[in-house]
N, C-alpha and C. Protein backbone atom coordinates (compact mmCIF):
# COMPACT_ATOMS: atom_id res chain seq x y z
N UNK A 1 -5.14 -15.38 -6.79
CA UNK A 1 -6.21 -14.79 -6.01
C UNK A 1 -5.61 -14.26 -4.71
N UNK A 2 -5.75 -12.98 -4.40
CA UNK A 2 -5.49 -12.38 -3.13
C UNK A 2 -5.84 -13.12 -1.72
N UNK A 3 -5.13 -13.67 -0.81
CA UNK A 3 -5.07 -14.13 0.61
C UNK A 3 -6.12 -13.63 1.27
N UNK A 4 -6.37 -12.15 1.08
CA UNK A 4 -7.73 -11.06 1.62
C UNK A 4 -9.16 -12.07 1.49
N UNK A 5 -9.54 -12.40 0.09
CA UNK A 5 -10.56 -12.26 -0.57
C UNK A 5 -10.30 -14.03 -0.38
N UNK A 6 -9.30 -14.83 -0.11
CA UNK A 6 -9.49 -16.18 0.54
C UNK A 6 -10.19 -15.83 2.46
N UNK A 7 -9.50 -14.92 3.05
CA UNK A 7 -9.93 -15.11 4.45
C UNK A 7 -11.74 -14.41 4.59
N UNK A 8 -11.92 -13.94 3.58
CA UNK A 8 -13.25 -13.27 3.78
C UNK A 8 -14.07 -14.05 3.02
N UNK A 9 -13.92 -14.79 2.19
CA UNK A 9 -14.46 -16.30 2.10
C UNK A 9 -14.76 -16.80 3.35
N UNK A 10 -13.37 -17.32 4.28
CA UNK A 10 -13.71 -18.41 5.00
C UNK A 10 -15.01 -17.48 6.24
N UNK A 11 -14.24 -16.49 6.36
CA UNK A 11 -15.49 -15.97 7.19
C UNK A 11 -16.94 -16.04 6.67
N UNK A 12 -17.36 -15.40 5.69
CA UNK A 12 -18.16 -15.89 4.94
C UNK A 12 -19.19 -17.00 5.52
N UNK A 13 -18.22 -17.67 4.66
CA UNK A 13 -19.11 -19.32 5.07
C UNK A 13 -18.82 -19.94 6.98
N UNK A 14 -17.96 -19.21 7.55
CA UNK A 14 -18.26 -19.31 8.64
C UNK A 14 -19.45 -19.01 9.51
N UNK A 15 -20.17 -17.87 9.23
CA UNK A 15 -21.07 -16.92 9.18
C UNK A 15 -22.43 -17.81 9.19
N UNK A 16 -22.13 -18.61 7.97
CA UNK A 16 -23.62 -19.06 7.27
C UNK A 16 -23.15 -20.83 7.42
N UNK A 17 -24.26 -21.21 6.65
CA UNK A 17 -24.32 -23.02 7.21
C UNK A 17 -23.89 -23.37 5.88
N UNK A 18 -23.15 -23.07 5.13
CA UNK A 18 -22.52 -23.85 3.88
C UNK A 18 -21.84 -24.46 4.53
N UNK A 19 -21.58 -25.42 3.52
CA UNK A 19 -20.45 -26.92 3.65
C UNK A 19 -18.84 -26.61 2.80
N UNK A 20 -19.75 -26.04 1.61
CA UNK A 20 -18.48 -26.00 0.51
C UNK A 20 -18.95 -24.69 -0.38
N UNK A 21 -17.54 -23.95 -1.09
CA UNK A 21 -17.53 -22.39 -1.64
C UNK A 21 -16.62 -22.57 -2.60
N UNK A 22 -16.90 -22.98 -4.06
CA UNK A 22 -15.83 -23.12 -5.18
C UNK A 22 -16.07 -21.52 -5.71
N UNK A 23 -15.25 -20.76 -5.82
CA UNK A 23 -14.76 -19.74 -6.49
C UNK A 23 -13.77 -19.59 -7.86
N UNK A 24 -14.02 -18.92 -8.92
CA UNK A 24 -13.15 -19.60 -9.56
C UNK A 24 -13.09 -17.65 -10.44
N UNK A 25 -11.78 -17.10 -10.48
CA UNK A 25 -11.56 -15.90 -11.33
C UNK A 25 -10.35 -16.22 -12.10
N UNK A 26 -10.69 -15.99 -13.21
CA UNK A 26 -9.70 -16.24 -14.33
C UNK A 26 -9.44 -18.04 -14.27
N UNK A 27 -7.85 -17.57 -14.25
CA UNK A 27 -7.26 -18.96 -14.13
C UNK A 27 -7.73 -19.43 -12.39
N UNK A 28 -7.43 -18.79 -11.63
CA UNK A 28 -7.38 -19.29 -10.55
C UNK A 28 -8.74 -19.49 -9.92
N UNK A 29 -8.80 -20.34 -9.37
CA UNK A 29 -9.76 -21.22 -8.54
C UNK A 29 -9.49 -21.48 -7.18
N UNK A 30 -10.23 -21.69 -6.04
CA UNK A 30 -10.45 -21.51 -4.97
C UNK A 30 -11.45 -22.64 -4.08
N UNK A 31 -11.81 -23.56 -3.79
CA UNK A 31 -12.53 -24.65 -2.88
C UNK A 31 -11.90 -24.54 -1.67
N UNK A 32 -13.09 -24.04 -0.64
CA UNK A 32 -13.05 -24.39 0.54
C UNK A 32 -14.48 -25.22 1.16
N UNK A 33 -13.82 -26.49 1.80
CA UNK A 33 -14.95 -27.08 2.38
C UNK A 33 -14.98 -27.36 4.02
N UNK A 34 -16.18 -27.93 4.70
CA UNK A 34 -16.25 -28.14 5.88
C UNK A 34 -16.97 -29.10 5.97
N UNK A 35 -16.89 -29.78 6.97
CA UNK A 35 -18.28 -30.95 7.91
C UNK A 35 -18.91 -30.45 8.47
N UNK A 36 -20.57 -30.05 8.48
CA UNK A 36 -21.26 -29.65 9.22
C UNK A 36 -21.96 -30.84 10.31
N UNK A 37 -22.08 -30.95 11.65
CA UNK A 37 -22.57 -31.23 12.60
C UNK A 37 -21.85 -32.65 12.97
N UNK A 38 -20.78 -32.83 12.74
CA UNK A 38 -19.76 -33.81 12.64
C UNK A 38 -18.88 -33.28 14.24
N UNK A 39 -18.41 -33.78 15.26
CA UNK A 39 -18.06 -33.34 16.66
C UNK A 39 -16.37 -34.33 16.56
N UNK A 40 -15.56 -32.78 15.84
CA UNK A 40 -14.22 -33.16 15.50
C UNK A 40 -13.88 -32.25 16.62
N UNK A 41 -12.50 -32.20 16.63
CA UNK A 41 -11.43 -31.29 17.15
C UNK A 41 -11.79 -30.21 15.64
N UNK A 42 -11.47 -28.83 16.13
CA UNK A 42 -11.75 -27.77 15.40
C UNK A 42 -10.35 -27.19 14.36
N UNK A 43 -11.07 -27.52 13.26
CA UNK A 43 -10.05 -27.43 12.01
C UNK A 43 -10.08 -26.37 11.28
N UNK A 44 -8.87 -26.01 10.91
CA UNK A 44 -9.36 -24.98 10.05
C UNK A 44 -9.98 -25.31 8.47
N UNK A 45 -10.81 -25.04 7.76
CA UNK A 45 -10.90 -24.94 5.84
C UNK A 45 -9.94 -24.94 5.61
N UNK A 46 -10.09 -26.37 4.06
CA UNK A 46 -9.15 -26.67 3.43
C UNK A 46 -8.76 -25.34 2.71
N UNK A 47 -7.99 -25.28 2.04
CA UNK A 47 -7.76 -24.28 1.44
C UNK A 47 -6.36 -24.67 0.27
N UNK A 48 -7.52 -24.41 -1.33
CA UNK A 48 -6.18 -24.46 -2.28
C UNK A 48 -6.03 -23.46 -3.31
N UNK A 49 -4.95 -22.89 -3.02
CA UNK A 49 -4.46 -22.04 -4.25
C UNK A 49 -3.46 -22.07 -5.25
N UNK A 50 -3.85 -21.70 -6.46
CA UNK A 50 -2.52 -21.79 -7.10
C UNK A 50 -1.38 -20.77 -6.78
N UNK A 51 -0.27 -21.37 -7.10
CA UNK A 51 0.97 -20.31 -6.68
C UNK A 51 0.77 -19.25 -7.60
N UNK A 52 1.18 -17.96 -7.06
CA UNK A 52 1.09 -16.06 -7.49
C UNK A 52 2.50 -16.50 -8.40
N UNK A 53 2.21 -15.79 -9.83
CA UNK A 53 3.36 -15.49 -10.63
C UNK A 53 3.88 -13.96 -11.38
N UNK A 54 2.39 -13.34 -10.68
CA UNK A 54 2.79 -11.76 -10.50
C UNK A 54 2.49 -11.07 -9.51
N UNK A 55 2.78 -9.99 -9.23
CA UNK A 55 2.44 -9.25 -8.01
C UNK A 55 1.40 -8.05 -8.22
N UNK A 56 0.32 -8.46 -7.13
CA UNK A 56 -0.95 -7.54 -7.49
C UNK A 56 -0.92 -5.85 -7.95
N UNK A 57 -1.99 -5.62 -8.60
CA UNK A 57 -2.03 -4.24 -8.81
C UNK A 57 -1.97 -3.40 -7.88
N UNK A 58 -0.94 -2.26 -8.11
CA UNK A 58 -0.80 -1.14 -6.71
C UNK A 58 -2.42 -0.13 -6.93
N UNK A 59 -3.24 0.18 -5.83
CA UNK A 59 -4.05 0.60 -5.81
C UNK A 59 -3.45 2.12 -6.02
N UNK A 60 -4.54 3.05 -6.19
CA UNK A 60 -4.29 4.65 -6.34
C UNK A 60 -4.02 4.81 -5.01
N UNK A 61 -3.52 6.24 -4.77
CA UNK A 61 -2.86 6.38 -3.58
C UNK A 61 -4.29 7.47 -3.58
N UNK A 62 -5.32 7.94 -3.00
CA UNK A 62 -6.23 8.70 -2.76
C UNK A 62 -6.56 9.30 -0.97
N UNK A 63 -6.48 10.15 -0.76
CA UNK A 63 -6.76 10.27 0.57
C UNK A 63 -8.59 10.41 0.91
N UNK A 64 -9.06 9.53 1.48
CA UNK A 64 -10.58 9.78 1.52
C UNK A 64 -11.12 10.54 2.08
N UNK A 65 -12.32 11.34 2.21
CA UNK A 65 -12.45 13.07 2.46
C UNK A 65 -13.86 12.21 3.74
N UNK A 66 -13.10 12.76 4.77
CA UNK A 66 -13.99 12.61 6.41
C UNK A 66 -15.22 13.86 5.79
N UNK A 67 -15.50 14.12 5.03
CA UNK A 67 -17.02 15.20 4.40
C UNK A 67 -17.68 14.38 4.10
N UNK A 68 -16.99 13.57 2.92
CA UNK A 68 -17.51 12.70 1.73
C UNK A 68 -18.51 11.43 1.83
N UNK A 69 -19.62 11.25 1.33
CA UNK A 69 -19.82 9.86 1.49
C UNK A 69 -18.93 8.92 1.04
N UNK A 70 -19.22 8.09 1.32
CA UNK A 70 -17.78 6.50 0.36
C UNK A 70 -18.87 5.17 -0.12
N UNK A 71 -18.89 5.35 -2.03
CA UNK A 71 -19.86 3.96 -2.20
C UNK A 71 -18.57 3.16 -2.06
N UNK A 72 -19.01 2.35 -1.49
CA UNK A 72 -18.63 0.95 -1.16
C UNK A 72 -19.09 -0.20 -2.46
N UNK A 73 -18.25 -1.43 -2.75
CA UNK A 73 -18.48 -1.94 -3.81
C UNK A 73 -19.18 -3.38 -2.86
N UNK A 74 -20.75 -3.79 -4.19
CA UNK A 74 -21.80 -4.61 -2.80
C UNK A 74 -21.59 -6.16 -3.50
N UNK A 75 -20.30 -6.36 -3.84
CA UNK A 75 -20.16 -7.78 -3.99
C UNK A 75 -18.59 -7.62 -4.48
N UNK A 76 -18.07 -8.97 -4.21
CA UNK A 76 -16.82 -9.65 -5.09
C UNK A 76 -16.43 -9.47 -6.87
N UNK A 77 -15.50 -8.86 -7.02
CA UNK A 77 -15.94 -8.72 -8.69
C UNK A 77 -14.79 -8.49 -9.13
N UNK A 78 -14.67 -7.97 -10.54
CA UNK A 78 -13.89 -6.64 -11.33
C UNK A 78 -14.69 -5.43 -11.61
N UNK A 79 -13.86 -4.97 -11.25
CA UNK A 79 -14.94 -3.11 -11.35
C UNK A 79 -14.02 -2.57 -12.69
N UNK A 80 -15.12 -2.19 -13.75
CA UNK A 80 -15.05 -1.62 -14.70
C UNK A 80 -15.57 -0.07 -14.70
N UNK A 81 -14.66 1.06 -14.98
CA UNK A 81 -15.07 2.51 -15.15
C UNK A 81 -15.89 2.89 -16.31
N UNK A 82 -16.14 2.00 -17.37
CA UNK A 82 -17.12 2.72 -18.24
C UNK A 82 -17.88 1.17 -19.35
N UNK A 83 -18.71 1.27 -19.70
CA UNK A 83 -19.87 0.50 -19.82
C UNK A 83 -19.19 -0.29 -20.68
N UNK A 84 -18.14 -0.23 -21.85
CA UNK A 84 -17.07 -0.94 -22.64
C UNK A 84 -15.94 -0.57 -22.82
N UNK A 85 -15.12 -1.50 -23.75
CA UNK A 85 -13.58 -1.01 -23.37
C UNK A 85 -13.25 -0.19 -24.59
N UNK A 86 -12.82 0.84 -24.25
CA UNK A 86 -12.67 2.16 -25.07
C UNK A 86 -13.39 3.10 -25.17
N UNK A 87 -14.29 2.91 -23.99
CA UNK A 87 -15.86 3.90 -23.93
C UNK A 87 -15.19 5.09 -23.09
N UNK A 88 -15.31 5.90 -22.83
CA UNK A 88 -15.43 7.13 -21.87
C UNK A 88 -15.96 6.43 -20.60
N UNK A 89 -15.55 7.02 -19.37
CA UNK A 89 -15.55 6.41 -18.12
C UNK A 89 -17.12 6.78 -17.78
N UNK A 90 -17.51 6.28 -16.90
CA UNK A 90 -18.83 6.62 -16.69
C UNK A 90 -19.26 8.63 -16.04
N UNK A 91 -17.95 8.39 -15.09
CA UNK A 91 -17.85 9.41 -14.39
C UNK A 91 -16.28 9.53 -14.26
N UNK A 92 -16.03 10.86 -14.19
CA UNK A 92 -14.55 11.34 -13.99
C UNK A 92 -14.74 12.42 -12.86
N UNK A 93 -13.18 12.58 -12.10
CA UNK A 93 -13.32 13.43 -10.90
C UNK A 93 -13.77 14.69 -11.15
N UNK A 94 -14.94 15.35 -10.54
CA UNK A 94 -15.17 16.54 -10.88
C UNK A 94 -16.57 16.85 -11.35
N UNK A 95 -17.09 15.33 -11.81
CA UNK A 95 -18.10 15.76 -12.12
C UNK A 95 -19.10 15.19 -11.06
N UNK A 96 -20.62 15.78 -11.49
CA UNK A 96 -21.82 15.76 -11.03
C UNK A 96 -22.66 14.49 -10.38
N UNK A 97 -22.75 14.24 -9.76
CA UNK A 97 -23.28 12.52 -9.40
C UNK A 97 -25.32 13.30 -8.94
N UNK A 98 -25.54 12.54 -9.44
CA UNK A 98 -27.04 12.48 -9.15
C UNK A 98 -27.64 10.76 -8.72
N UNK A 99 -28.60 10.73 -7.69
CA UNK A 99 -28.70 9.37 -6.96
C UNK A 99 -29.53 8.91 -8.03
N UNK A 100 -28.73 7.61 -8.23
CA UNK A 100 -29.21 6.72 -9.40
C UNK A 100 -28.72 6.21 -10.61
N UNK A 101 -27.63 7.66 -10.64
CA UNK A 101 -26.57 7.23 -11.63
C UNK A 101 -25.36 5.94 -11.45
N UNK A 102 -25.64 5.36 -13.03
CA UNK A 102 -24.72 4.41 -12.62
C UNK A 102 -22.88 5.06 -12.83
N UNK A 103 -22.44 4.24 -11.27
CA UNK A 103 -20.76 4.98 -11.46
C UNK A 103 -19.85 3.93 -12.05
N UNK A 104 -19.99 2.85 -11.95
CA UNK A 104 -19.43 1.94 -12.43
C UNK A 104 -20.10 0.05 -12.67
N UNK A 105 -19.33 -0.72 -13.28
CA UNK A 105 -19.66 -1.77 -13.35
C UNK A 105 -18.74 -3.19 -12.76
N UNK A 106 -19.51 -4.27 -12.00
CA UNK A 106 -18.83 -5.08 -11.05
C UNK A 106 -19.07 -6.23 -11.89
N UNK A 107 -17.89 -7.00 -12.67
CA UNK A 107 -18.11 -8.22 -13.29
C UNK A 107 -18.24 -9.15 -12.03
N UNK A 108 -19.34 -10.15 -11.78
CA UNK A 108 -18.83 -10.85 -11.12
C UNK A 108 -19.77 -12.57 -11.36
N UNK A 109 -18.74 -13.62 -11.94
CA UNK A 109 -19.51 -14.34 -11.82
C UNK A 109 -20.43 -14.57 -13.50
N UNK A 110 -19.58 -13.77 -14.57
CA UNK A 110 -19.63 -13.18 -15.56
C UNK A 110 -21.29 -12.74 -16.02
N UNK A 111 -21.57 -12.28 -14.62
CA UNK A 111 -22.39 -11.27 -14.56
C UNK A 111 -22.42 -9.49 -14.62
N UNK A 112 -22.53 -8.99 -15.22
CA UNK A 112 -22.39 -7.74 -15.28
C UNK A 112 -23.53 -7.10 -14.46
N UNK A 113 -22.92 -6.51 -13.53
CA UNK A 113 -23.79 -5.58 -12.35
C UNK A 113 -23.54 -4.25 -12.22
N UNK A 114 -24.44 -3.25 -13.01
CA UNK A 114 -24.46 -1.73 -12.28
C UNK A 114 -24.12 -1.26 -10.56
N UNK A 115 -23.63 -0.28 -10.84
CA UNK A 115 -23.41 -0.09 -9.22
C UNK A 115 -24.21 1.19 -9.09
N UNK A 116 -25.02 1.85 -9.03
CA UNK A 116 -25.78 2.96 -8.94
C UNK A 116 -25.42 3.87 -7.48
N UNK A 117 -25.61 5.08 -8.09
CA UNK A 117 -25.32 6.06 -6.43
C UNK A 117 -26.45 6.14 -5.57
N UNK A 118 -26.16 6.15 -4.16
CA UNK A 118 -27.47 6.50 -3.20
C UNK A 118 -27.03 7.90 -3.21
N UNK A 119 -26.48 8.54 -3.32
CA UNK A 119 -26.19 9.51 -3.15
C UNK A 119 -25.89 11.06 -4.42
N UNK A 120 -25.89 12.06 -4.07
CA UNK A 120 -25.70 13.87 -4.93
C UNK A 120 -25.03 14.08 -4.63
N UNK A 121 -24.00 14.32 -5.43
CA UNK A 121 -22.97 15.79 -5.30
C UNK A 121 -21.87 15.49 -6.25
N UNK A 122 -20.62 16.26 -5.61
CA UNK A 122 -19.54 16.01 -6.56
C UNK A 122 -18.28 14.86 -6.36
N UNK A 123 -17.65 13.86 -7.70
CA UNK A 123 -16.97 13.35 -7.72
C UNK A 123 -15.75 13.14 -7.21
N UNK A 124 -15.54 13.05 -6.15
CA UNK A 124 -14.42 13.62 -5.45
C UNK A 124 -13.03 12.54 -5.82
N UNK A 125 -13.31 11.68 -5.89
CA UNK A 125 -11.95 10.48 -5.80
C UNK A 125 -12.87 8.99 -6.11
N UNK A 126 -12.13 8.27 -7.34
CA UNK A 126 -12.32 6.56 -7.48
C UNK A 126 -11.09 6.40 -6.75
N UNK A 127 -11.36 5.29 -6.08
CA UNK A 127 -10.50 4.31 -5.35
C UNK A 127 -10.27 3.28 -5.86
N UNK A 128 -9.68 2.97 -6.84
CA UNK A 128 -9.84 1.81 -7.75
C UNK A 128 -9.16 2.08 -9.00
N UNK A 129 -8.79 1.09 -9.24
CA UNK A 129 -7.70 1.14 -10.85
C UNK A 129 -8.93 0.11 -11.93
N UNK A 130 -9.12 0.70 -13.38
CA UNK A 130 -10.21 -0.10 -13.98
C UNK A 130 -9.73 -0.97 -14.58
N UNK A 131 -10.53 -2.36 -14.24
CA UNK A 131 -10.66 -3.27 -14.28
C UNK A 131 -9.43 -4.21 -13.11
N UNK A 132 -9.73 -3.89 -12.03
CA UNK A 132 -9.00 -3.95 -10.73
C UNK A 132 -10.29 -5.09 -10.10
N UNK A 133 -9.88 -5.93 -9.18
CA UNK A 133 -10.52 -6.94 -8.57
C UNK A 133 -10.59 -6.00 -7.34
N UNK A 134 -12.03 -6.10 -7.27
CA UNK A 134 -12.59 -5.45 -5.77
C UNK A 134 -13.04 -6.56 -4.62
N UNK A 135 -12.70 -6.06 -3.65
CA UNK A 135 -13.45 -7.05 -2.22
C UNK A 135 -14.68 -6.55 -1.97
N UNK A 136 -15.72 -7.38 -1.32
CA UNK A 136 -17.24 -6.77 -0.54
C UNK A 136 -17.29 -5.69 0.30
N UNK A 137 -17.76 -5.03 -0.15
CA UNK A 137 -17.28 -3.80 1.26
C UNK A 137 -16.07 -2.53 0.60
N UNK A 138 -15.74 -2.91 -0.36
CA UNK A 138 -14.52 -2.13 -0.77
C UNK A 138 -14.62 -0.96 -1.15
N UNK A 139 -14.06 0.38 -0.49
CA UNK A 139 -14.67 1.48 -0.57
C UNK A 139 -14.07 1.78 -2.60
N UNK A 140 -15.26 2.62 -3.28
CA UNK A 140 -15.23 2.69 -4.48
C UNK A 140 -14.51 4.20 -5.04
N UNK A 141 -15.40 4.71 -4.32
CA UNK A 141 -15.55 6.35 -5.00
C UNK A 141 -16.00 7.41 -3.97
N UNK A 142 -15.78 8.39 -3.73
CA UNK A 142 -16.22 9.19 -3.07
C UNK A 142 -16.69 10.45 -3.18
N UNK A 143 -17.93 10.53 -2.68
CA UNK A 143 -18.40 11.84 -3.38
C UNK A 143 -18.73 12.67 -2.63
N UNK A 144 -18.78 14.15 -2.54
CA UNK A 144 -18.86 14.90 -1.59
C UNK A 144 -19.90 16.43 -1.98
């Protein structure tokens, strides 16, 4: 599991009044806990990971267009480009986006979640390799 997507955890639950945040993708798993209203010296979350035995996927190299809107991906996941594996992508660069269409799909939680556009126009750039682990906030696609 990426170091990123451990520190935006701890913020996370810094944020909010949880105690404890088990995460768990694939093999790897993730528990961070805290004492709430307990008057310690200030600690950081435990924090355990298993050791990395490969090195993460290189993202696309895309330059993002200051025109363009940017969907952003609205949770923790795997982002999938087309509804199954061997399907045609949902959308490819170039084409047509109309608000509502779904552009892709966010496993998360082995929940399958549509990501739908707020937005019209044209496909300008995915930011994302399919079936690539996305962060909250993670810009997706851009359309212009």
């Amino acid at each position: 599991m990426d170091i990123r997507k451990v520190k935006k955890l701890i913020e996370l639950m810094e944020e909010s009044d949880l105690s404890e945040i088990e995460v768990k993708e694939g093999e790897d798993c993730v528990r961070i806990s805290r004492q709430l209203g307990v008057q310690t010296p200030a600690t950081p979350p435990t924090v355990v990971l298993p050791l990395e035995t490969e090195k993460p996927a290189a993202t696309p190299s895309a330059a993002t267009s200051s025109r363009g809107q940017i969907v952003h991906a609205p949770m923790v996941g795997t982002f999938y480009q087309a509804p199954s594996p061997g399907s045609p992508p949902f959308f490819t660069v170039g084409d047509r986006i109309k608000v509502g269409d779904v552009l892709c799909i966010i496993e998360s939680m082995k929940m399958l979640n549509q990501v739908k556009s707020e937005y019209a126009g044209t496909l300008e750039a995915v930011l994302v390799l399919n079936e690539q682990a996305v962060e909250f906030d993670q810009p997706l696609f851009t359309i212009v």
